[in-house]
PDB file of N, CA and C in Angstrom:
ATOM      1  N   UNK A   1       3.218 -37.834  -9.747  1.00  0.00           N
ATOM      2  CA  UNK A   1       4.255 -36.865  -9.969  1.00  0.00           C
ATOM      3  C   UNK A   1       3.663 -35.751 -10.830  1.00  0.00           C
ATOM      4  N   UNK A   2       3.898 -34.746 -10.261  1.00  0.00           N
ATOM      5  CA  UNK A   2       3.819 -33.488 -10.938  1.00  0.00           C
ATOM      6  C   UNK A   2       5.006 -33.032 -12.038  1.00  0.00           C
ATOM      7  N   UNK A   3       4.769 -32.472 -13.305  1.00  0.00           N
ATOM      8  CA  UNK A   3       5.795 -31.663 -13.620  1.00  0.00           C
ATOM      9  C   UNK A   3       5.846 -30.945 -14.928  1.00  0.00           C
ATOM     10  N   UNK A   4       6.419 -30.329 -15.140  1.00  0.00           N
ATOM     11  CA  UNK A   4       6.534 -29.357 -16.206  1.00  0.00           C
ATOM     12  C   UNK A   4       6.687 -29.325 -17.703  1.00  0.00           C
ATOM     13  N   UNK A   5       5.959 -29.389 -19.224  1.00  0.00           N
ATOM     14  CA  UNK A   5       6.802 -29.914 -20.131  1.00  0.00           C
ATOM     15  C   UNK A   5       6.215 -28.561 -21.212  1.00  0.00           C
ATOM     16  N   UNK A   6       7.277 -28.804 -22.284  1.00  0.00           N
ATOM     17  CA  UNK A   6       6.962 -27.592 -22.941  1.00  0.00           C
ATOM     18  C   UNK A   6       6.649 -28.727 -24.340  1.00  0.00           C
ATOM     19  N   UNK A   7       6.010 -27.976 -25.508  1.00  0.00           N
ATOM     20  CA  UNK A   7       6.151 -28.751 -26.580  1.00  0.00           C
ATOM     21  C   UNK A   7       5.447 -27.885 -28.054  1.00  0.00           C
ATOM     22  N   UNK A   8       5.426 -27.890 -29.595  1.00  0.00           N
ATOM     23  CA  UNK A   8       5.344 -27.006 -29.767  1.00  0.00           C
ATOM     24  C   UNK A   8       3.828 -26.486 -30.062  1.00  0.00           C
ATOM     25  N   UNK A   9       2.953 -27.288 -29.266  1.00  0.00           N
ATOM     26  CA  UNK A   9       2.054 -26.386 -29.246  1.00  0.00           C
ATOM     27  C   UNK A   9       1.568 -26.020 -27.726  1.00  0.00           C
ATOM     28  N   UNK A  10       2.238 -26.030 -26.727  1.00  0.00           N
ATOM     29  CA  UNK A  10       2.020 -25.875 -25.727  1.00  0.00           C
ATOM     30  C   UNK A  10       2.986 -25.191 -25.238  1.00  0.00           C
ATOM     31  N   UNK A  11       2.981 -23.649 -24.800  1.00  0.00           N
ATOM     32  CA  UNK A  11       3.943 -22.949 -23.987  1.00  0.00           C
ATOM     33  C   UNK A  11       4.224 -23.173 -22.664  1.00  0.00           C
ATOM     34  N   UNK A  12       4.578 -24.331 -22.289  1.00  0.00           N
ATOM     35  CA  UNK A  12       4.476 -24.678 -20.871  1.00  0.00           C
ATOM     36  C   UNK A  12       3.052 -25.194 -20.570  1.00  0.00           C
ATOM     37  N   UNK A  13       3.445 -26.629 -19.646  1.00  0.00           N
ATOM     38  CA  UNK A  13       1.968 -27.173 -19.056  1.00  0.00           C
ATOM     39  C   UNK A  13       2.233 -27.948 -17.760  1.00  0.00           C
ATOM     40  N   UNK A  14       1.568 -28.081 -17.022  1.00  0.00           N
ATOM     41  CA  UNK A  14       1.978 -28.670 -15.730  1.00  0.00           C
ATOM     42  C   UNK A  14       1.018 -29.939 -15.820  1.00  0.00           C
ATOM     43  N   UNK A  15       2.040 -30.848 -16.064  1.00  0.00           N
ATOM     44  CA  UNK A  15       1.264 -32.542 -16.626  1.00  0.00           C
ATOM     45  C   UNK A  15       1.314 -33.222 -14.977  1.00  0.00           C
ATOM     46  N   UNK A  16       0.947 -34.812 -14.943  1.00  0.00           N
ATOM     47  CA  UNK A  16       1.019 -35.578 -14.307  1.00  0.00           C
ATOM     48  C   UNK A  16       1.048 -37.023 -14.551  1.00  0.00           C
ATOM     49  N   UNK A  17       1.263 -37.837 -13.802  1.00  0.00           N
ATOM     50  CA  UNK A  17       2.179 -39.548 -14.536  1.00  0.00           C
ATOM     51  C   UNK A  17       1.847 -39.874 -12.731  1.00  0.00           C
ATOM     52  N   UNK A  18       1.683 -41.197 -12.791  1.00  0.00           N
ATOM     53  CA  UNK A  18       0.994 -41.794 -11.676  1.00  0.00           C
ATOM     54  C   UNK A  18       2.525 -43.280 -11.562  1.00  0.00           C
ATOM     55  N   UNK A  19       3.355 -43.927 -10.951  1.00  0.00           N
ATOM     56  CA  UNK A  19       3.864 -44.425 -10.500  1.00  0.00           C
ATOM     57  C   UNK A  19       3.511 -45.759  -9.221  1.00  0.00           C
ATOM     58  N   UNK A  20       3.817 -47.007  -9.642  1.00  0.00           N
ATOM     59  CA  UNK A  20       3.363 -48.067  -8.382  1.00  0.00           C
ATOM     60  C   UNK A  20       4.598 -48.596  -7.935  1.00  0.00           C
ATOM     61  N   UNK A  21       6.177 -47.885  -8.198  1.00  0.00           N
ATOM     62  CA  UNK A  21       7.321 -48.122  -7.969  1.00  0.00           C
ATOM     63  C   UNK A  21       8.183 -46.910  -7.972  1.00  0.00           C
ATOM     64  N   UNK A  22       7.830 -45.634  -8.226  1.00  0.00           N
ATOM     65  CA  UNK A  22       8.683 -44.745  -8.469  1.00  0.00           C
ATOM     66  C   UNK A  22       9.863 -44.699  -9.144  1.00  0.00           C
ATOM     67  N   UNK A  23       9.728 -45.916 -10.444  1.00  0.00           N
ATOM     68  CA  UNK A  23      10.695 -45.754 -11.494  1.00  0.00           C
ATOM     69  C   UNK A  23       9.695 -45.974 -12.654  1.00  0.00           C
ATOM     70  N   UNK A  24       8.890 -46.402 -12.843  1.00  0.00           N
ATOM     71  CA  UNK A  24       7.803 -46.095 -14.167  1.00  0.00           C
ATOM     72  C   UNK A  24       7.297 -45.730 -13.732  1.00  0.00           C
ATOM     73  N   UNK A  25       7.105 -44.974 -14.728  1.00  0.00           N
ATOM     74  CA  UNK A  25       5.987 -43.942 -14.502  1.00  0.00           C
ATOM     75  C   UNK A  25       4.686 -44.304 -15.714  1.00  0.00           C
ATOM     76  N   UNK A  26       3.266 -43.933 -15.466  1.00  0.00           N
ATOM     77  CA  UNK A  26       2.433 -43.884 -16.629  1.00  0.00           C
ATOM     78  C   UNK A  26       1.795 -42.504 -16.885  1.00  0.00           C
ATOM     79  N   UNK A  27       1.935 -41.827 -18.144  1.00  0.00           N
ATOM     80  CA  UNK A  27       1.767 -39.833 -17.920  1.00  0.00           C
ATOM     81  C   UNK A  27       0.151 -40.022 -17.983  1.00  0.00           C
ATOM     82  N   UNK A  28      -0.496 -39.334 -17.394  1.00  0.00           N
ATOM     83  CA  UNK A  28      -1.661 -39.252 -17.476  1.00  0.00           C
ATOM     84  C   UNK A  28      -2.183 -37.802 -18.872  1.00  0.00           C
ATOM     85  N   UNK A  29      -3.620 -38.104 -19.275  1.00  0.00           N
ATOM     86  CA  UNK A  29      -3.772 -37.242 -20.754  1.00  0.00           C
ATOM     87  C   UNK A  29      -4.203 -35.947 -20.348  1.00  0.00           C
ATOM     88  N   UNK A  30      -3.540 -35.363 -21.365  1.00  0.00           N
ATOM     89  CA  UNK A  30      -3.247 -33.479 -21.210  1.00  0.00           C
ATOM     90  C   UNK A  30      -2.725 -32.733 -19.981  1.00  0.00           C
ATOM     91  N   UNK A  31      -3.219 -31.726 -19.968  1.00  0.00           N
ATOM     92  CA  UNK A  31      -2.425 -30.610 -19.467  1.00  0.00           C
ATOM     93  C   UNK A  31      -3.285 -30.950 -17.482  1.00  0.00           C
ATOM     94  N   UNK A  32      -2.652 -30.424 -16.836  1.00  0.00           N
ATOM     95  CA  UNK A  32      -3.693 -30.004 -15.829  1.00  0.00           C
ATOM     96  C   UNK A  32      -4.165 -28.796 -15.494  1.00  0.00           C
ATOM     97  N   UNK A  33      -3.905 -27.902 -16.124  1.00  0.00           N
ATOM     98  CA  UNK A  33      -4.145 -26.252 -16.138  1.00  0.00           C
ATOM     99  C   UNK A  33      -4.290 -25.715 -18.193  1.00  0.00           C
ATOM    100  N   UNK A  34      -4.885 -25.400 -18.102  1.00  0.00           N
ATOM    101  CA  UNK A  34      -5.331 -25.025 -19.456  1.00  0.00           C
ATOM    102  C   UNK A  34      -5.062 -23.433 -19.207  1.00  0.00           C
ATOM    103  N   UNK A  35      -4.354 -22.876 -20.383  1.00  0.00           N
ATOM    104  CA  UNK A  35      -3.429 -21.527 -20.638  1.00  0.00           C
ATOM    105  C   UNK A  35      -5.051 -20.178 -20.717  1.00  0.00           C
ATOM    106  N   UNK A  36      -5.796 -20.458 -20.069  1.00  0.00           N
ATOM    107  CA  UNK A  36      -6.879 -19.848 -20.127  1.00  0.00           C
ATOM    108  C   UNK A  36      -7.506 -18.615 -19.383  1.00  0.00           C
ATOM    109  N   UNK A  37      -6.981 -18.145 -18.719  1.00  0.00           N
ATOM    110  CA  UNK A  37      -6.714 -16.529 -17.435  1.00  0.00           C
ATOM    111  C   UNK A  37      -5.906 -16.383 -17.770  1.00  0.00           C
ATOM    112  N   UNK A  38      -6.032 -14.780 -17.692  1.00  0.00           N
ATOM    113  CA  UNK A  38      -5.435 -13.499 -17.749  1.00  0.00           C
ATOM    114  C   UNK A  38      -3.984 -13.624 -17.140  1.00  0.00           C
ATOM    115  N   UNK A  39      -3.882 -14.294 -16.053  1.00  0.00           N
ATOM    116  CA  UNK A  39      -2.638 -14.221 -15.415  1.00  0.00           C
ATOM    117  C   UNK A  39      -2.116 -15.428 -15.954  1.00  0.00           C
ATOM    118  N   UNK A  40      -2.134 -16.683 -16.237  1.00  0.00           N
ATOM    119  CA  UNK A  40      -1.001 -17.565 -17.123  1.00  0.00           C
ATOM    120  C   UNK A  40      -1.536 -17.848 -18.215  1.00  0.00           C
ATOM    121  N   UNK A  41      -2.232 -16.941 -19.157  1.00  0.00           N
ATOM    122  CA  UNK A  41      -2.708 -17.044 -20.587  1.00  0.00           C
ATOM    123  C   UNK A  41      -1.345 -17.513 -21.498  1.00  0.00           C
ATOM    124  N   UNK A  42      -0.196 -17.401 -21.442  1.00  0.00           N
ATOM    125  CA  UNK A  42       1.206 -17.041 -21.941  1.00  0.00           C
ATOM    126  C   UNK A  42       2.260 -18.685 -22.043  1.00  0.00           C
ATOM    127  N   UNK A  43       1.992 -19.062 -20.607  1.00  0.00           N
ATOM    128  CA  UNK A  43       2.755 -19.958 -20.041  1.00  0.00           C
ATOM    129  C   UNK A  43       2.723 -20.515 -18.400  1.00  0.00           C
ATOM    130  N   UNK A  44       2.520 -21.887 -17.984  1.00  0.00           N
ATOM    131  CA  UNK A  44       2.882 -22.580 -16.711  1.00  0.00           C
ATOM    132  C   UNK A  44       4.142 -23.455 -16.835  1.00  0.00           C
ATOM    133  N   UNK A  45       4.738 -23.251 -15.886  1.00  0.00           N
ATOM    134  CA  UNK A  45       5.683 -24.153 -15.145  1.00  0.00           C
ATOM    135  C   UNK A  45       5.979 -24.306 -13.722  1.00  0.00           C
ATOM    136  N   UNK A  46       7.230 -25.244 -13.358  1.00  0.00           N
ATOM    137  CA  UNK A  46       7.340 -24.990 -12.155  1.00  0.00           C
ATOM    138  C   UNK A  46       6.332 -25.844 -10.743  1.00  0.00           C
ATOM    139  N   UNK A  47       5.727 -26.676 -11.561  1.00  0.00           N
ATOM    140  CA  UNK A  47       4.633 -27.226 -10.394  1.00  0.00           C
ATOM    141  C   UNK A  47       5.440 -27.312  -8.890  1.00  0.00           C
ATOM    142  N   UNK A  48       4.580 -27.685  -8.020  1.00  0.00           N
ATOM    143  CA  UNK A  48       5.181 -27.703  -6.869  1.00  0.00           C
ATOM    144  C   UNK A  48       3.724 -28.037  -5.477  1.00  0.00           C
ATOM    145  N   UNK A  49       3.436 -28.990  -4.891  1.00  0.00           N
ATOM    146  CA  UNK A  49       2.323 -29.399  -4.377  1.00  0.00           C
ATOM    147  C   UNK A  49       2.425 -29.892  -2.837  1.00  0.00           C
ATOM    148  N   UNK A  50       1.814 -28.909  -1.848  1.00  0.00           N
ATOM    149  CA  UNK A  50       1.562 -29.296  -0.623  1.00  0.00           C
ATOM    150  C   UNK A  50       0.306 -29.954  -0.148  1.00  0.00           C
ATOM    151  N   UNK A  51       0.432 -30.727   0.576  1.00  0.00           N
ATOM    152  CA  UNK A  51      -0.445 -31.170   1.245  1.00  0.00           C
ATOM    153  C   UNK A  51      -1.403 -30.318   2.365  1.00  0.00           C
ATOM    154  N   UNK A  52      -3.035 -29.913   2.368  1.00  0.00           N
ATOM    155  CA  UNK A  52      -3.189 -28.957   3.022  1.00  0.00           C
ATOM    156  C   UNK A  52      -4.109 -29.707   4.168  1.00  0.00           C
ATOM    157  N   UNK A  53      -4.182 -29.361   5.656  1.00  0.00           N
ATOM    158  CA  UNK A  53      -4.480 -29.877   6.569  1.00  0.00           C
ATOM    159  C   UNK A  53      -5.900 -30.499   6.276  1.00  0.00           C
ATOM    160  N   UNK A  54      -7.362 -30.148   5.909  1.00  0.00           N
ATOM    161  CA  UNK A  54      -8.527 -30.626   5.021  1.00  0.00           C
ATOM    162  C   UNK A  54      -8.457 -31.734   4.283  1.00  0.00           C
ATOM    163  N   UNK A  55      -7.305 -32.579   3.653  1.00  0.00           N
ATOM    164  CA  UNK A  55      -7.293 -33.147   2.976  1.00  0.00           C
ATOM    165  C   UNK A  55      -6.932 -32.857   1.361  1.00  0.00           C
ATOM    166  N   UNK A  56      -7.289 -31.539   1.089  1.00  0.00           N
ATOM    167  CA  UNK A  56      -6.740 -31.787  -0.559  1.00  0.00           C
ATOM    168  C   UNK A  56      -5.449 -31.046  -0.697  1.00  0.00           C
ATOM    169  N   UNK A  57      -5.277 -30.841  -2.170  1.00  0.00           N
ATOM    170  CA  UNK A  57      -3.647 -30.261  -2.260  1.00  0.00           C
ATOM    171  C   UNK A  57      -4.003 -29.181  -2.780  1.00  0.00           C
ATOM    172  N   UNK A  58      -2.524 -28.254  -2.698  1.00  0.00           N
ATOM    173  CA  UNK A  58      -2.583 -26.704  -3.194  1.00  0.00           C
ATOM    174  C   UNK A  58      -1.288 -27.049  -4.068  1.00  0.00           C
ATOM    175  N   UNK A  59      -1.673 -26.224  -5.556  1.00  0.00           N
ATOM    176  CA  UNK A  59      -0.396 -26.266  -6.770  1.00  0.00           C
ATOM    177  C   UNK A  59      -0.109 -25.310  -6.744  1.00  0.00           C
ATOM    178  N   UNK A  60       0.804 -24.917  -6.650  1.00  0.00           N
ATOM    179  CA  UNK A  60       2.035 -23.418  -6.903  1.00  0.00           C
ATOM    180  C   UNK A  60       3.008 -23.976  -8.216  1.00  0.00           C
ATOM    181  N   UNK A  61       2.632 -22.735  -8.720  1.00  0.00           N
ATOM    182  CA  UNK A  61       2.956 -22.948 -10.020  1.00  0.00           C
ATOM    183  C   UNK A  61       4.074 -21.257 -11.128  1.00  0.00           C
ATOM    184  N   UNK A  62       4.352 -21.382 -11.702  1.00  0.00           N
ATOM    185  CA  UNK A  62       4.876 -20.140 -12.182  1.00  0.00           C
ATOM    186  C   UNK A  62       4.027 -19.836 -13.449  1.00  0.00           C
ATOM    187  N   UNK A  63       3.485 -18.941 -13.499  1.00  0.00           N
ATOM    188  CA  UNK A  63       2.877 -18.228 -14.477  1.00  0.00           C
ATOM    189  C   UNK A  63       3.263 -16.898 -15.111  1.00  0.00           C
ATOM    190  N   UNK A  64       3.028 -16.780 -16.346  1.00  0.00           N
ATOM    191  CA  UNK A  64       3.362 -15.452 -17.998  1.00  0.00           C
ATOM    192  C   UNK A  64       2.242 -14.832 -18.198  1.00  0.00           C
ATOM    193  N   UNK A  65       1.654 -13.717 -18.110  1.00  0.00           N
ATOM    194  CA  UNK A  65       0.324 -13.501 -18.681  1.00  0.00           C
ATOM    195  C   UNK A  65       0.412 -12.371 -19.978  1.00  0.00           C
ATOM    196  N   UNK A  66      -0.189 -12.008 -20.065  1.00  0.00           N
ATOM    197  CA  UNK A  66      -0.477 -11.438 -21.538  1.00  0.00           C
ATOM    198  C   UNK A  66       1.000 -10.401 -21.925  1.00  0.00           C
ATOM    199  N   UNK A  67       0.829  -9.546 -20.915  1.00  0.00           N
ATOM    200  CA  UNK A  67       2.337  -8.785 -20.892  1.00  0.00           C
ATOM    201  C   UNK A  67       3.457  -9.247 -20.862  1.00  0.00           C
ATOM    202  N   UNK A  68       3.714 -10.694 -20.441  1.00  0.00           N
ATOM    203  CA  UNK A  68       4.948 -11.418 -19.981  1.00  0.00           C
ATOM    204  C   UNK A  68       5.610 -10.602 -18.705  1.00  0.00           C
ATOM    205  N   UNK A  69       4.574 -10.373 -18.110  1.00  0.00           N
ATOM    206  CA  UNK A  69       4.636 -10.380 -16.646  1.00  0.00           C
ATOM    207  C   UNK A  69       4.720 -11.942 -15.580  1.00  0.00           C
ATOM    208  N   UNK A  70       6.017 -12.323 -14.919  1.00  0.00           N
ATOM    209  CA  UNK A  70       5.732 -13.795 -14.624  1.00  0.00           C
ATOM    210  C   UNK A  70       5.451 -13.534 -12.879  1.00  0.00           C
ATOM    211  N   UNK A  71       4.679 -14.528 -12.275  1.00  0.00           N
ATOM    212  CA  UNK A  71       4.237 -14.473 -11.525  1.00  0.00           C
ATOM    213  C   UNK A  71       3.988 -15.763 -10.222  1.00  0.00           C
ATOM    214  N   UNK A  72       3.933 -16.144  -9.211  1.00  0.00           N
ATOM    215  CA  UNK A  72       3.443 -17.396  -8.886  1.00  0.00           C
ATOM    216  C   UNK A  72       2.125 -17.653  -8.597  1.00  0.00           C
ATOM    217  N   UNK A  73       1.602 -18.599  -9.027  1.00  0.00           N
ATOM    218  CA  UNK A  73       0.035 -18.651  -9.042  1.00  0.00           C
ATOM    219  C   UNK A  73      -0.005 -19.962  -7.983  1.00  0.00           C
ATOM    220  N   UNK A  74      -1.480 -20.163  -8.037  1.00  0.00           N
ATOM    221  CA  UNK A  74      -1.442 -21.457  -7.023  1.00  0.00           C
ATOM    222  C   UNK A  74      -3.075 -22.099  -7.582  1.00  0.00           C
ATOM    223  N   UNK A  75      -3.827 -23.349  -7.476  1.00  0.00           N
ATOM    224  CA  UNK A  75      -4.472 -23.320  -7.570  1.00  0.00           C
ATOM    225  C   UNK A  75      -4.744 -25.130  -6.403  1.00  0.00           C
ATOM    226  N   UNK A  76      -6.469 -25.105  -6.325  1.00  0.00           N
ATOM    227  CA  UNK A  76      -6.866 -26.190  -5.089  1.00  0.00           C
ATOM    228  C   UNK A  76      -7.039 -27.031  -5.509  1.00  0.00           C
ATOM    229  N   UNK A  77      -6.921 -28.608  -5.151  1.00  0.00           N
ATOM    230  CA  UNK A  77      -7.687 -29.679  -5.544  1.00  0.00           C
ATOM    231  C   UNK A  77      -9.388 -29.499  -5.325  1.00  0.00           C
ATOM    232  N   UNK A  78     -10.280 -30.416  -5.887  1.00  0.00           N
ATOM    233  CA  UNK A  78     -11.564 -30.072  -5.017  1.00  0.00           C
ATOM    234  C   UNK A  78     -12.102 -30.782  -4.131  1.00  0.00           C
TER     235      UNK A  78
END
């Protein structure tokens, strides 16, 4: 599971938690996007993950960047 958490040293982060029943969950450690480019330097939320024909996944995500300009970003598995 993908999803979104804010906290106070983190302006938004798009975490993940792994499930063998889809009622516990276990969160996996830190962020998966680090607040580090120009375009979501500010803030992520919003995850959201397709499956892409190749095999890996694509994250669409909502991003803040320096201006608080918000935006949707996306990024690949590898």
């Amino acid at each position: 599971m993908y999803y979104a958490a804010w906290s106070d040293d983190i302006r938004g982060g798009i975490f993940s938690a792994a499930s063998q029943d889809g009622l516990n969950f276990t969160k996996d450690s830190g962020p998966l996007l680090d607040l580090d480019r120009l375009l979501d330097c500010r803030m992520v939320s919003e995850p959201c993950v397709i499956n892409l024909d190749d095999g890996r996944c694509r994250l669409y995500y909502e991003a803040e960047d320096q201006n608080a300009t918000r935006r949707i970003l996306s990024a690949t598995s590898g």
